[in-house]
Protein backbone atom coordinates (compact mmCIF):
# COMPACT_ATOMS: atom_id res chain seq x y z
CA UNK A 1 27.12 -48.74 177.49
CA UNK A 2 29.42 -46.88 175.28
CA UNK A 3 33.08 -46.17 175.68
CA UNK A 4 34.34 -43.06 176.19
CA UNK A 5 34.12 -40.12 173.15
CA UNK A 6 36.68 -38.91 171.27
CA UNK A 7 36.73 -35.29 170.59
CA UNK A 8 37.97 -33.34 167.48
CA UNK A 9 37.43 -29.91 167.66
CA UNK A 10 33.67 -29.35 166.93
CA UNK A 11 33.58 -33.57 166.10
CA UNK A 12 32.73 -35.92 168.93
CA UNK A 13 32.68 -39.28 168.33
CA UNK A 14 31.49 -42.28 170.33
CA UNK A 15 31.94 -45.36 169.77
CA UNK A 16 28.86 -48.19 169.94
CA UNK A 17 29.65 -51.71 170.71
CA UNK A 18 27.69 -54.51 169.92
CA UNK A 19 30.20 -56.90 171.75
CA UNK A 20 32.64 -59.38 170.55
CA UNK A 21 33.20 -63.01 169.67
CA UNK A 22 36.80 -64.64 169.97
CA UNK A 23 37.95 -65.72 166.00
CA UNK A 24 40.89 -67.58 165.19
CA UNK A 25 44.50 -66.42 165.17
CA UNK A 26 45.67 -68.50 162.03
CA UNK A 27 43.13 -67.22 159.86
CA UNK A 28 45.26 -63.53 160.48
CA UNK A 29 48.88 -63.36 158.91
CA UNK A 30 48.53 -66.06 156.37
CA UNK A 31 52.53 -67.57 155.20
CA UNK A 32 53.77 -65.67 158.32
CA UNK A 33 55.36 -66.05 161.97
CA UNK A 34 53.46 -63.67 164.52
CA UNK A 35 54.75 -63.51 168.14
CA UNK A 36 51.18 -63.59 169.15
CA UNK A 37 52.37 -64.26 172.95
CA UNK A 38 54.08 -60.69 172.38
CA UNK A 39 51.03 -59.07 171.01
CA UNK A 40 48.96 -60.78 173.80
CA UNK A 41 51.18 -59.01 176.83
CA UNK A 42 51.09 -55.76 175.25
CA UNK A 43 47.40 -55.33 174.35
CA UNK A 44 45.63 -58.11 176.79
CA UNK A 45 42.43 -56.21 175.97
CA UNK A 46 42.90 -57.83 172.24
CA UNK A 47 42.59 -61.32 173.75
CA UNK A 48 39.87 -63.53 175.37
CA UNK A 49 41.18 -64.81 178.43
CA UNK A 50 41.87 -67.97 179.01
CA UNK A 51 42.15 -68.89 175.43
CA UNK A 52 45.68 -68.84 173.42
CA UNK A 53 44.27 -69.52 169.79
CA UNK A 54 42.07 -66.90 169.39
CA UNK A 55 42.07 -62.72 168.97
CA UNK A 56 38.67 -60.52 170.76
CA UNK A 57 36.91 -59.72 167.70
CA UNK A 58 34.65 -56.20 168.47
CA UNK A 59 32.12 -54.70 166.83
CA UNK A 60 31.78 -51.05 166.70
CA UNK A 61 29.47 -48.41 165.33
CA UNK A 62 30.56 -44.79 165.54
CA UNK A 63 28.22 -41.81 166.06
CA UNK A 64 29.36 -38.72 165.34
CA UNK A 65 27.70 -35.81 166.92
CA UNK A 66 28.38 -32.38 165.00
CA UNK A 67 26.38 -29.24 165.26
CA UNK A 68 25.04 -29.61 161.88
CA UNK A 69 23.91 -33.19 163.13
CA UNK A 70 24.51 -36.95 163.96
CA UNK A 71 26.48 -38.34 161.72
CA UNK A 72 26.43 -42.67 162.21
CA UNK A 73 29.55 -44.44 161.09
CA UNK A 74 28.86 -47.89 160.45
CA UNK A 75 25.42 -49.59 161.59
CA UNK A 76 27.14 -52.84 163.82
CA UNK A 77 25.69 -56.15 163.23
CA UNK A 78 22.09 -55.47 163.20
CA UNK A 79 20.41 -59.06 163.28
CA UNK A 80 23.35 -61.44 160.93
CA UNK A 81 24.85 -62.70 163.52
CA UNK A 82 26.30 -65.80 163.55
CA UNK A 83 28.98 -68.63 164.42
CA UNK A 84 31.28 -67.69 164.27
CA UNK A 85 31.06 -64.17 164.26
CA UNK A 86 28.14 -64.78 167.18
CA UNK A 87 27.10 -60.56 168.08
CA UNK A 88 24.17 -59.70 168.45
CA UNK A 89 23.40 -56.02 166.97
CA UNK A 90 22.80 -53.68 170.17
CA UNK A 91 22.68 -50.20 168.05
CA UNK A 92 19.29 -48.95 168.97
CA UNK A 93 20.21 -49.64 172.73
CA UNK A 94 23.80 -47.97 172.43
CA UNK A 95 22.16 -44.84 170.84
CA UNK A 96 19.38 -44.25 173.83
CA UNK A 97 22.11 -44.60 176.37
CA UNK A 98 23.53 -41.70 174.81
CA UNK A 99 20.34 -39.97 174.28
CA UNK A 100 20.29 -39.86 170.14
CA UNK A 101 17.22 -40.81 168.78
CA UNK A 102 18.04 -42.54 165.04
CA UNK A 103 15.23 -39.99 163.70
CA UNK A 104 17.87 -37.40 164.24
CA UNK A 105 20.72 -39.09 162.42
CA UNK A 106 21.44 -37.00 159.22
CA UNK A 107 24.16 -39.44 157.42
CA UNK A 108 24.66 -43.11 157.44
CA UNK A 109 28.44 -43.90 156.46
CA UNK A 110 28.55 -47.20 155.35
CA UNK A 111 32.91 -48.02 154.76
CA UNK A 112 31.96 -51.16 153.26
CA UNK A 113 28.97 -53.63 152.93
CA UNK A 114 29.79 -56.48 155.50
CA UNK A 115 27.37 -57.58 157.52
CA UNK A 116 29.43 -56.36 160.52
CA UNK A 117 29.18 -53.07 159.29
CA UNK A 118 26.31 -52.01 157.78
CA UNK A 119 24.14 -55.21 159.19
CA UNK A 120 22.15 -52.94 161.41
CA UNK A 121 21.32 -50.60 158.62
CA UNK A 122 17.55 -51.81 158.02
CA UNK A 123 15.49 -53.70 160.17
CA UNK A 124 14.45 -56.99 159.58
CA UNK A 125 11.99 -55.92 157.07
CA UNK A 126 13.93 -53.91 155.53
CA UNK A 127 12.87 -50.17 156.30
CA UNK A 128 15.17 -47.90 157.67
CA UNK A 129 16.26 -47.66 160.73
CA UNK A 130 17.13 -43.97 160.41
CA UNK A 131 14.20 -42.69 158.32
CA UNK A 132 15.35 -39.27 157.71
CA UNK A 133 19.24 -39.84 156.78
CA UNK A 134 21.16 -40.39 153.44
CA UNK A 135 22.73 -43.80 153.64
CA UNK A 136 26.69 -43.11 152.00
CA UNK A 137 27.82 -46.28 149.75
CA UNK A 138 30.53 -46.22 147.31
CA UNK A 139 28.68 -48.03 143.89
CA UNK A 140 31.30 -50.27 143.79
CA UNK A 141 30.03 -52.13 146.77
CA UNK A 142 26.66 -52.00 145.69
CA UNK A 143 27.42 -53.96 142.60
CA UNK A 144 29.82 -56.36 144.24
CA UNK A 145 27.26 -57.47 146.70
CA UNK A 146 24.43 -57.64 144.74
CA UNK A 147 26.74 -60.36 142.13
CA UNK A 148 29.02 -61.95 144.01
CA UNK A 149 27.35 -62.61 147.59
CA UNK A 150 24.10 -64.00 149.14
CA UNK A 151 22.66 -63.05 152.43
CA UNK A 152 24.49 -66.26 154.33
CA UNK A 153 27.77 -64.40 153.04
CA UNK A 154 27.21 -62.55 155.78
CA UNK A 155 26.46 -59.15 153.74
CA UNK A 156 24.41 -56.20 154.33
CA UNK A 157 23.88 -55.81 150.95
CA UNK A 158 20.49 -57.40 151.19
CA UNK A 159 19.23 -56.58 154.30
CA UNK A 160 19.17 -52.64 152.81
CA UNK A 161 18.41 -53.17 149.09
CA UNK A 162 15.20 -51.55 149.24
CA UNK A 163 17.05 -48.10 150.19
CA UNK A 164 17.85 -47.91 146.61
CA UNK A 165 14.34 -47.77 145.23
CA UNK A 166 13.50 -44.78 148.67
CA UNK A 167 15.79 -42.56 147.28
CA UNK A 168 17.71 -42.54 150.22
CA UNK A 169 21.07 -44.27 148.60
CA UNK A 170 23.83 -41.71 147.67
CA UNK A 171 26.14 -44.13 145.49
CA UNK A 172 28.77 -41.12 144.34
CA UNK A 173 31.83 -42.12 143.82
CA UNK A 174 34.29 -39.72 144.37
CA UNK A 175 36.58 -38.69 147.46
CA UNK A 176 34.39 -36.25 148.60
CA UNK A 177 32.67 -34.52 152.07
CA UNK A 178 29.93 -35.01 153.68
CA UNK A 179 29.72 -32.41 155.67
CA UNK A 180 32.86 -29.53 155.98
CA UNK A 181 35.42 -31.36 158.07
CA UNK A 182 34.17 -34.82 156.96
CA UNK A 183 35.44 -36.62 154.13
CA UNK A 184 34.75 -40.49 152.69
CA UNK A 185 38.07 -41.25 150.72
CA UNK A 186 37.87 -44.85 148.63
CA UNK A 187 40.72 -47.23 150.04
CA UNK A 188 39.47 -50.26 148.04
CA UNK A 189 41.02 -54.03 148.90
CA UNK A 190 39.25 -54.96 151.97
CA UNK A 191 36.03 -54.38 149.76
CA UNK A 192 36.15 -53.03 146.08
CA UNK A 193 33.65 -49.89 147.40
CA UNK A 194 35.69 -50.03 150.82
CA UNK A 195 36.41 -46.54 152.32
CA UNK A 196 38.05 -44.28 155.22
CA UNK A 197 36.57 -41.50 156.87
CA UNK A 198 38.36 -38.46 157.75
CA UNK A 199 37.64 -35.67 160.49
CA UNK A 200 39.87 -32.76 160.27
CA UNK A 201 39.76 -29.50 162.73
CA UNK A 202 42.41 -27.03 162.47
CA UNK A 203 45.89 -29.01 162.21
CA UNK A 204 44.41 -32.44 163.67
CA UNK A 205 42.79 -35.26 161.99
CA UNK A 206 41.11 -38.50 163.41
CA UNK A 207 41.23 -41.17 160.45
CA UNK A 208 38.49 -43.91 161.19
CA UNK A 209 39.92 -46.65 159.13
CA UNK A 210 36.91 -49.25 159.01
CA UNK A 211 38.31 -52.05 157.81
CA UNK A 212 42.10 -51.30 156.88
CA UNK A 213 42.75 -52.76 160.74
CA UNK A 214 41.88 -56.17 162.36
CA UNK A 215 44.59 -57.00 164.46
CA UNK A 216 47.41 -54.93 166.13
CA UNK A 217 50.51 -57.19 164.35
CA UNK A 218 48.88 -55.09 160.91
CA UNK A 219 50.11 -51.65 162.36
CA UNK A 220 53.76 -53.19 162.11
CA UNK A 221 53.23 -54.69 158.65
CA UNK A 222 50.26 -53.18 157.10
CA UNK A 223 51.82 -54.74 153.68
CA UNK A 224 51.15 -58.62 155.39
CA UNK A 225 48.19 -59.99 153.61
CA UNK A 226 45.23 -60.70 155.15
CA UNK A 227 42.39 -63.55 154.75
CA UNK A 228 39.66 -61.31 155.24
CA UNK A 229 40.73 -59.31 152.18
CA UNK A 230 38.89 -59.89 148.99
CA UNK A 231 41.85 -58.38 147.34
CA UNK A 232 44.64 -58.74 149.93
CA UNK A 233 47.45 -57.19 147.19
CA UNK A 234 45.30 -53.69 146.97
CA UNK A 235 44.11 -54.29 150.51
CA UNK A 236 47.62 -54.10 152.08
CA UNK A 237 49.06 -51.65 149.48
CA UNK A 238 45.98 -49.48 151.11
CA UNK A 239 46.68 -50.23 154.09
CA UNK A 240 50.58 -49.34 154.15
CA UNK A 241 49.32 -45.77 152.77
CA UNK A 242 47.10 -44.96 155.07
CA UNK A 243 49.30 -46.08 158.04
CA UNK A 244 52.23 -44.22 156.91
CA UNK A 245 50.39 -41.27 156.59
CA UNK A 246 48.71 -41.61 159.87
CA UNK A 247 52.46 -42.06 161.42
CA UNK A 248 53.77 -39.55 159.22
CA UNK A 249 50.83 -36.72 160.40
CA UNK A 250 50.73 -37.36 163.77
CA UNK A 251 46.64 -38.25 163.05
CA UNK A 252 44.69 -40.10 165.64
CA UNK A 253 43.07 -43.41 164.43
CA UNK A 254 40.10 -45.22 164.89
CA UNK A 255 39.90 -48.91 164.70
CA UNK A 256 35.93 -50.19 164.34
CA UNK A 257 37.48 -53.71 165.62
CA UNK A 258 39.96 -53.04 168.58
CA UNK A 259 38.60 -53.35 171.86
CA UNK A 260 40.19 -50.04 172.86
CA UNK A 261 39.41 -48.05 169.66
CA UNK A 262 41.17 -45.05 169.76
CA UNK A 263 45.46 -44.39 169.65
CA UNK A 264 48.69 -43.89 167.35
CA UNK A 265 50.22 -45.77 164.64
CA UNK A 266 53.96 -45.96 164.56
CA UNK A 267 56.52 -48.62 163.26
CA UNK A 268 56.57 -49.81 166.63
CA UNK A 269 52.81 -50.21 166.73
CA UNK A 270 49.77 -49.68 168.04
CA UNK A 271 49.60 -47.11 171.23
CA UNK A 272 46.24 -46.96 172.22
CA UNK A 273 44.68 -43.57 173.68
């Protein structure tokens, strides 16, 4: 079942979860000493038990109910699962429990193209899974992944190519919204296409950060590289701007890959809601 919403004036947002798979801790804060124990006794949710060498890996979708209509963050894993990142996609199931029926969905954000993300964008077949939305990818992913990855490089990419020739792809490029209140801003690094979205309502703003985060050590040095980055230089440089700004505003954030999604960035970390 779904965690608890977040809400944001006329924005609520609930996060999907197609599980998690435990990854390894030295792949995280390559050339660097991380008091992991620390981490691990502050934020036991961001651990498997019982095992000291690797970090609780979550995958999360995030659907966005508005009264001008669902908006879907993200698409989970969809069916590229695999060892080791061993989830199975669980999206259609997470969006009964909640009642939303994926003919309803009027906007697909995709932040990026990894499979994690926009996996469970298509079926296996490759027809939509949500017939009647616009599916939002910055052109610079589409490119990348169409060049420089196959479908075992664990990209959804392929899975939704056909959305292209449907009409359904918007590819525009700019920092723009979607809808008033929701805006996709490019924070390229993580992905060359890879975005943010932004909610604002009145004087507060919820900043889902798709793939800026992974682990909570990267909230005290978001300039740390990271191996997941295909840029890591413009990934962190990102990264640092978005979390000073989040610290700097007061904004809540959303992290698609903490167990407990939700909280505040500050130089003393993470402090989950």
């Amino acid at each position: 079942m779904p965690h608890e919403p977040f809400t944001l004036g006329s924005f609520e947002v609930v996060p999907l979860c197609d599980g998690w798979a435990p990854l390894p801790l030295d792949d995280e804060a390559p050339g660097h000493d991380v008091d992991w124990g620390e981490h691990r006794s502050r934020f036991p949710w961001a651990f498997p038990p019982d095992d000291a060498k690797s970090w609780a890996w979550h995958v999360h979708a995030f659907l966005i109910r508005h009264p001008d209509g669902p908006v879907l963050v993200d698409t989970g894993i969809g069916g590229l699962g695999r060892p080791p990142f061993d989830v199975a996609g669980r999206l259609e199931d997470e969006l009964a429990a909640i009642e939303v029926s994926p003919d309803s969905v009027q906007h697909v954000i995709l932040t990026h193209l990894h499979g994690d993300h926009a996996g469970g964008a298509c079926a296996g077949d490759g027809s939509p899974l949500f017939p009647n939305a616009r599916y939002h990818v910055h052109p610079e992913d589409w490119t990348f992944f169409a060049t420089h990855r196959t479908p075992k490089d664990f990209t959804g990419r392929f899975a939704m190519a056909g959305l292209e020739g449907l009409g359904m792809l918007d590819l525009d490029p700019t920092d723009h919204e979607v809808m008033p209140g929701l805006s996709l801003r490019h924070a390229p690094g993580h992905t060359p296409g890879h975005r943010v979205v932004q909610l604002e309502q009145a004087d507060a703003t919820l900043l889902l950060v798709g793939d800026l985060l992974h682990t909570t050590p990267q909230v005290v040095h978001p300039t740390w590289r990271s191996n997941h980055d295909e840029d890591p230089e413009l990934a962190a440089e990102h990264r640092a701007l978005w979390i000073d700004a989040a610290d700097r505003e007061g904004w809540t954030v959303c992290v698609g890959h903490f167990g407990r999604p939700f909280g505040h960035v500050a130089a003393a970390g993470w402090s989950p809601i």
